[in-house]
Protein backbone atom coordinates (compact mmCIF):
# COMPACT_ATOMS: atom_id res chain seq x y z
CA UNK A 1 -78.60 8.12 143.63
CA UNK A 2 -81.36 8.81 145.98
CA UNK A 3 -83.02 5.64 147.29
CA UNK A 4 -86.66 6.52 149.16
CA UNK A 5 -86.42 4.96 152.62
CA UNK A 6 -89.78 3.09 153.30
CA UNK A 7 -91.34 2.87 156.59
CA UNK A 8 -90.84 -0.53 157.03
CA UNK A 9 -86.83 -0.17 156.12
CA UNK A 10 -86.94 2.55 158.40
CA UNK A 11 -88.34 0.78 161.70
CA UNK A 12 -85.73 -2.10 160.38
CA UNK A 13 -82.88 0.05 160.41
CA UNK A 14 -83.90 1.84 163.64
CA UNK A 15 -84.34 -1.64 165.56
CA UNK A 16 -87.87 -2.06 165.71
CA UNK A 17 -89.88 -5.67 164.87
CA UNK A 18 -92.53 -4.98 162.40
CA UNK A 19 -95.99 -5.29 163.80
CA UNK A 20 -99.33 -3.71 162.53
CA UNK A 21 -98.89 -1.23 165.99
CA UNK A 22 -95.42 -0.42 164.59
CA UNK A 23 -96.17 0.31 161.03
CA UNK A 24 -98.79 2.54 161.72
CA UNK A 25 -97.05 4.66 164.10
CA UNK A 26 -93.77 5.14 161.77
CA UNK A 27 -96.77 5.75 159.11
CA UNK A 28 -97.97 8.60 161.45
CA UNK A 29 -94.41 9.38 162.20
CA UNK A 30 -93.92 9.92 158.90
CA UNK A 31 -97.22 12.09 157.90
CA UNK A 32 -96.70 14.67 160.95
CA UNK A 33 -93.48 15.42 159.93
CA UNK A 34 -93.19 18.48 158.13
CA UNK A 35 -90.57 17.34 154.78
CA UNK A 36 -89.99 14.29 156.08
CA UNK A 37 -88.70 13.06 152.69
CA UNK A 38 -86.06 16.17 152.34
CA UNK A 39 -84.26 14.31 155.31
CA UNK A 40 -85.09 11.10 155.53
CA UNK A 41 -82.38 9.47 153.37
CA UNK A 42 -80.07 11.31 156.19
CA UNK A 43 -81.29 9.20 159.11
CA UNK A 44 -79.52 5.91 159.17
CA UNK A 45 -75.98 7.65 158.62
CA UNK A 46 -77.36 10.26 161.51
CA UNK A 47 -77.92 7.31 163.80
CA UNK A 48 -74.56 5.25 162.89
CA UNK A 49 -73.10 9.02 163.97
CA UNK A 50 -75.05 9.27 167.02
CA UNK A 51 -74.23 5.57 168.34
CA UNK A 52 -70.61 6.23 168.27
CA UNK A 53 -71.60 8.81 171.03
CA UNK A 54 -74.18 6.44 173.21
CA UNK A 55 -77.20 8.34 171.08
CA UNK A 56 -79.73 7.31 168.90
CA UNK A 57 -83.11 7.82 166.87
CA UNK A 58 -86.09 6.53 167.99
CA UNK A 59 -89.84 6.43 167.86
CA UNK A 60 -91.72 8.49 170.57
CA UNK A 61 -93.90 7.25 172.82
CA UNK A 62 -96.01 10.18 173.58
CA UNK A 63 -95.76 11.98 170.41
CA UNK A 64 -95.80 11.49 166.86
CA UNK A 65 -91.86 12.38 165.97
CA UNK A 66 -89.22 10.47 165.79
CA UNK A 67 -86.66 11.43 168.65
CA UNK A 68 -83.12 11.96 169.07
CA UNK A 69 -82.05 10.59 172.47
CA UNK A 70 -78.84 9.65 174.53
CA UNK A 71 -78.36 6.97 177.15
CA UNK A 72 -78.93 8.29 180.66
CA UNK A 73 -75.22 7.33 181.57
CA UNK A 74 -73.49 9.30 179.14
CA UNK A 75 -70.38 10.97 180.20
CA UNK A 76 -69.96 14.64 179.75
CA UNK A 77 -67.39 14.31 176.85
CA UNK A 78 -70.02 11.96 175.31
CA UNK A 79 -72.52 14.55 176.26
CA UNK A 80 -71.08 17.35 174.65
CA UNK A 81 -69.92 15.39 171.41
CA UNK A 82 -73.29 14.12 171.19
CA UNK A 83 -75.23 17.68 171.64
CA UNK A 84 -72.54 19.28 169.50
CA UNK A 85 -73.76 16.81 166.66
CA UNK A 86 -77.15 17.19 166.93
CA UNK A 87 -76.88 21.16 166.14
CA UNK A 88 -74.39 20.09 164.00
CA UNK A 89 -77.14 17.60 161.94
CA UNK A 90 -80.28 20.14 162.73
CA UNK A 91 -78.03 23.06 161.23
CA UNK A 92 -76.64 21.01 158.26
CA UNK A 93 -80.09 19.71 156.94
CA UNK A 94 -81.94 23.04 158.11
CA UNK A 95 -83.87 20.92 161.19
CA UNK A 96 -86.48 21.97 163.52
CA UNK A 97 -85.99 20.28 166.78
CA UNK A 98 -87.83 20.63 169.52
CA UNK A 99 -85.92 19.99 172.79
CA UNK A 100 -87.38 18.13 176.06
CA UNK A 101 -87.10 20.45 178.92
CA UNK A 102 -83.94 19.04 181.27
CA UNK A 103 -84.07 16.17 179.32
CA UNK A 104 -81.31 15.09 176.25
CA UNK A 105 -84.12 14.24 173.50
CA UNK A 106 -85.05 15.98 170.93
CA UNK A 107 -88.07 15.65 168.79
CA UNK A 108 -87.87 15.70 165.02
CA UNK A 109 -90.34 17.98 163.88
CA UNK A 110 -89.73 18.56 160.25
CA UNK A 111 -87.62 20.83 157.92
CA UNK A 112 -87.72 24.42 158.68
């Protein structure tokens, strides 16, 4: 059973209030996102994977992806866990990802 995951479940489910500003960026999130709705029912189980090692999904402030991010105090185990799964996800659900340069983010960019 495939259940479509709306914008507004998705800010929910990603943390974020509900606000007109909100919407419409997950909205644009959403648009720019080459086959966003090929991986989108993979997100929330992505995230629970990513918390377990201090990551997460979020909405970018700067650009209109979603991105994959870790805390800045992550240890190196954590670190290498968490980059590990990220290929691991991208590779799985055939993922572009765009990398920040010396950074631990990634930006969603679509299905390849």
């Amino acid at each position: 059973m495939h259940l479509e995951l709306t914008p507004e479940a998705l800010l929910a489910q990603l943390g974020y209030t509900k606000t007109e500003q909100t919407l419409k960026q997950m909205n644009d999130i959403i648009s720019n996102t080459d086959g966003f709705e090929k991986f989108s029912g993979h997100l929330l189980s992505f995230n629970d994977a990513l918390a377990v090692e201090k990551g997460f999904i979020a909405m970018s402030n700067s650009e209109n992806y979603l991105k994959i991010k870790c805390n800045e105090d992550i240890s190196a185990d954590n670190l290498s866990a968490f980059t590990e799964l990220v290929n691991h996800w991208a590779d799985k659900y055939k993922m572009k990802l765009k990398q920040v340069e010396n950074k631990n983010t990634y930006y969603i960019l679509g299905h390849k």
